[in-house]
Protein backbone atom coordinates (compact mmCIF):
# COMPACT_ATOMS: atom_id res chain seq x y z
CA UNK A 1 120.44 106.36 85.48
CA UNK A 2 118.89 102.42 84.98
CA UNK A 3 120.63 100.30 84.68
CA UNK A 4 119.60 96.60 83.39
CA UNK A 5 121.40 93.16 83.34
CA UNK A 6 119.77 89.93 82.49
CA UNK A 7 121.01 86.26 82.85
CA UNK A 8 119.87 82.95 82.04
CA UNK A 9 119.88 80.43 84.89
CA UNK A 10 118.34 76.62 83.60
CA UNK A 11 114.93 77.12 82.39
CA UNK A 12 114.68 81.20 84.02
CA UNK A 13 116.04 84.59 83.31
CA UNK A 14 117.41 86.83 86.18
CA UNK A 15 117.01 90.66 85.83
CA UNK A 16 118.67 93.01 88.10
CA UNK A 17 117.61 96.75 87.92
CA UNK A 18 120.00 99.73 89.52
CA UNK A 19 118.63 102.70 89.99
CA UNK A 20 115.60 104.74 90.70
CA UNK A 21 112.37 103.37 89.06
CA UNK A 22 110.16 105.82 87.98
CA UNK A 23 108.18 107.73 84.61
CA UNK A 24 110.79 107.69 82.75
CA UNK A 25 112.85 104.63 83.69
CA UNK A 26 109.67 102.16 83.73
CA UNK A 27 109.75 101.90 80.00
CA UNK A 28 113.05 100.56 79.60
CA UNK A 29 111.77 97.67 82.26
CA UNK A 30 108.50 96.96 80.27
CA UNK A 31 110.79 96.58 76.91
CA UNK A 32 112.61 93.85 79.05
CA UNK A 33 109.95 92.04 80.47
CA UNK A 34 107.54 92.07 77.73
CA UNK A 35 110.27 90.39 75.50
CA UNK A 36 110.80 87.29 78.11
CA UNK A 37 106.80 87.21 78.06
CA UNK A 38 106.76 86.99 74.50
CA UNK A 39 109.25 84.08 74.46
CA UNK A 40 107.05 82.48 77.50
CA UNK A 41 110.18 82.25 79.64
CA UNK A 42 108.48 79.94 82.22
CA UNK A 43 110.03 82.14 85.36
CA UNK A 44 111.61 86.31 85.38
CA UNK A 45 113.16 86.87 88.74
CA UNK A 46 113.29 90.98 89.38
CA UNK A 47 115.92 91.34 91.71
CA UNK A 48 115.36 94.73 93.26
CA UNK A 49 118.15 95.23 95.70
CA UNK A 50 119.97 98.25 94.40
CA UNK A 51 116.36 100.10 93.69
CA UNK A 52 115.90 102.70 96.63
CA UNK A 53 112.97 104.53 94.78
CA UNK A 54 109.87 102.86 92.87
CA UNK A 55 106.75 104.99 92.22
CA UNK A 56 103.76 104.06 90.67
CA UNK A 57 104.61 103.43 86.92
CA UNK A 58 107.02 100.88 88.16
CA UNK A 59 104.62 99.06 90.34
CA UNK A 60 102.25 99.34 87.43
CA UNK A 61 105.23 97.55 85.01
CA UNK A 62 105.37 95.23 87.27
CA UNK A 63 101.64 94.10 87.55
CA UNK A 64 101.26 94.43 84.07
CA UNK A 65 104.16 92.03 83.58
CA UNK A 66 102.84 89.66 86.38
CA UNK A 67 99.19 89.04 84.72
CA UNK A 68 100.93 88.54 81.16
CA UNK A 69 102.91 85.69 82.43
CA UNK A 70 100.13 84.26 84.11
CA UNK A 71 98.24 83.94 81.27
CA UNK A 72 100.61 81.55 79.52
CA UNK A 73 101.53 79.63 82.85
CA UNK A 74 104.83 81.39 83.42
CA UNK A 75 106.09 82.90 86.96
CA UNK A 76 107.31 86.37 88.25
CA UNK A 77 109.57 86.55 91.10
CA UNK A 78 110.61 89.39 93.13
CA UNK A 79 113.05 89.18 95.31
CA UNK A 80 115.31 91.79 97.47
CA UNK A 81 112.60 94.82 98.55
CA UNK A 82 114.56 97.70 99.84
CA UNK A 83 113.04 100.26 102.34
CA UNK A 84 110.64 102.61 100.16
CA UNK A 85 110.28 100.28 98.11
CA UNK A 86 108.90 97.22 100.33
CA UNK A 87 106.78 100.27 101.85
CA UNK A 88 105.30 100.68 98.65
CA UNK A 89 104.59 96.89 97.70
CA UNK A 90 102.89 96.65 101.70
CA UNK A 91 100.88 99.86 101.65
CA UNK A 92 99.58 98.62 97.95
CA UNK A 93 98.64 95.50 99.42
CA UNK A 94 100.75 94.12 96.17
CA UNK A 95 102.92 92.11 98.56
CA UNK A 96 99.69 89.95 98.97
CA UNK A 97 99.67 89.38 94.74
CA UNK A 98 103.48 89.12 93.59
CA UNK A 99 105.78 86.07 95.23
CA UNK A 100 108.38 87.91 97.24
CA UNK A 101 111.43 86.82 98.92
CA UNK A 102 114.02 88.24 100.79
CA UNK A 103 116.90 86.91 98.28
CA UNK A 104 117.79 85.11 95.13
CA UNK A 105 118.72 81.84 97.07
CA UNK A 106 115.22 81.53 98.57
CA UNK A 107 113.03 82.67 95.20
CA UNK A 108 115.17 79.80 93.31
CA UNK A 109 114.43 77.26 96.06
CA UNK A 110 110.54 78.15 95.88
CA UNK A 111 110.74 77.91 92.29
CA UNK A 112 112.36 74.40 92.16
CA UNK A 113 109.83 73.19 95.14
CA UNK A 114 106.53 74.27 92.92
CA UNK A 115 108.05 72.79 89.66
């Protein structure tokens, strides 16, 4: 089971996800993210700690959500890789294209320094 909790921190919205990440989960990410695009929240922070299992439909959420905030200047953040899942951003090369940090105390402190 997913589960999703968002926060507001200044100016940026935190999302943590529990749970696997997969076909059917992904969707209920999207819905989340695409709604903080379409408000042009200037920075989403996907904390990914408690995820143990992403496959490809997540990664794909993810992207997708990446070059939508780019196109209106905002930022995505990813912070808190765990095993499988870091695999799977490194073996995709995607750790090369998203910003991601080992915590929540070092992807606020790069956001701050940038803005």
């Amino acid at each position: 089971m997913l589960d999703i909790q968002s926060k507001k921190v200044d100016n940026a919205v935190i999302i943590n996800i529990k749970g696997d990440v997969d076909l059917y989960s992904s969707p209920q990410i999207r819905k989340v993210l695409l709604e903080l695009i379409q408000k042009e929240s200037p920075a989403i922070f996907v904390d990914l700690q408690e995820v143990n299992y992403m496959d490809s439909s997540g990664v794909a959420t993810l992207v997708e959500a990446l070059q939508r905030a780019k196109k209106y200047g905002g930022r995505l953040f990813i912070y808190h890789l765990q095993g499988a899942v870091q695999d799977v951003f490194e073996l995709s090369r995607l750790d090369k294209v998203f910003q991601i940090y080992p915590d929540e105390t070092e992807a606020m402190k790069a956001y701050h320094d940038e803005n």
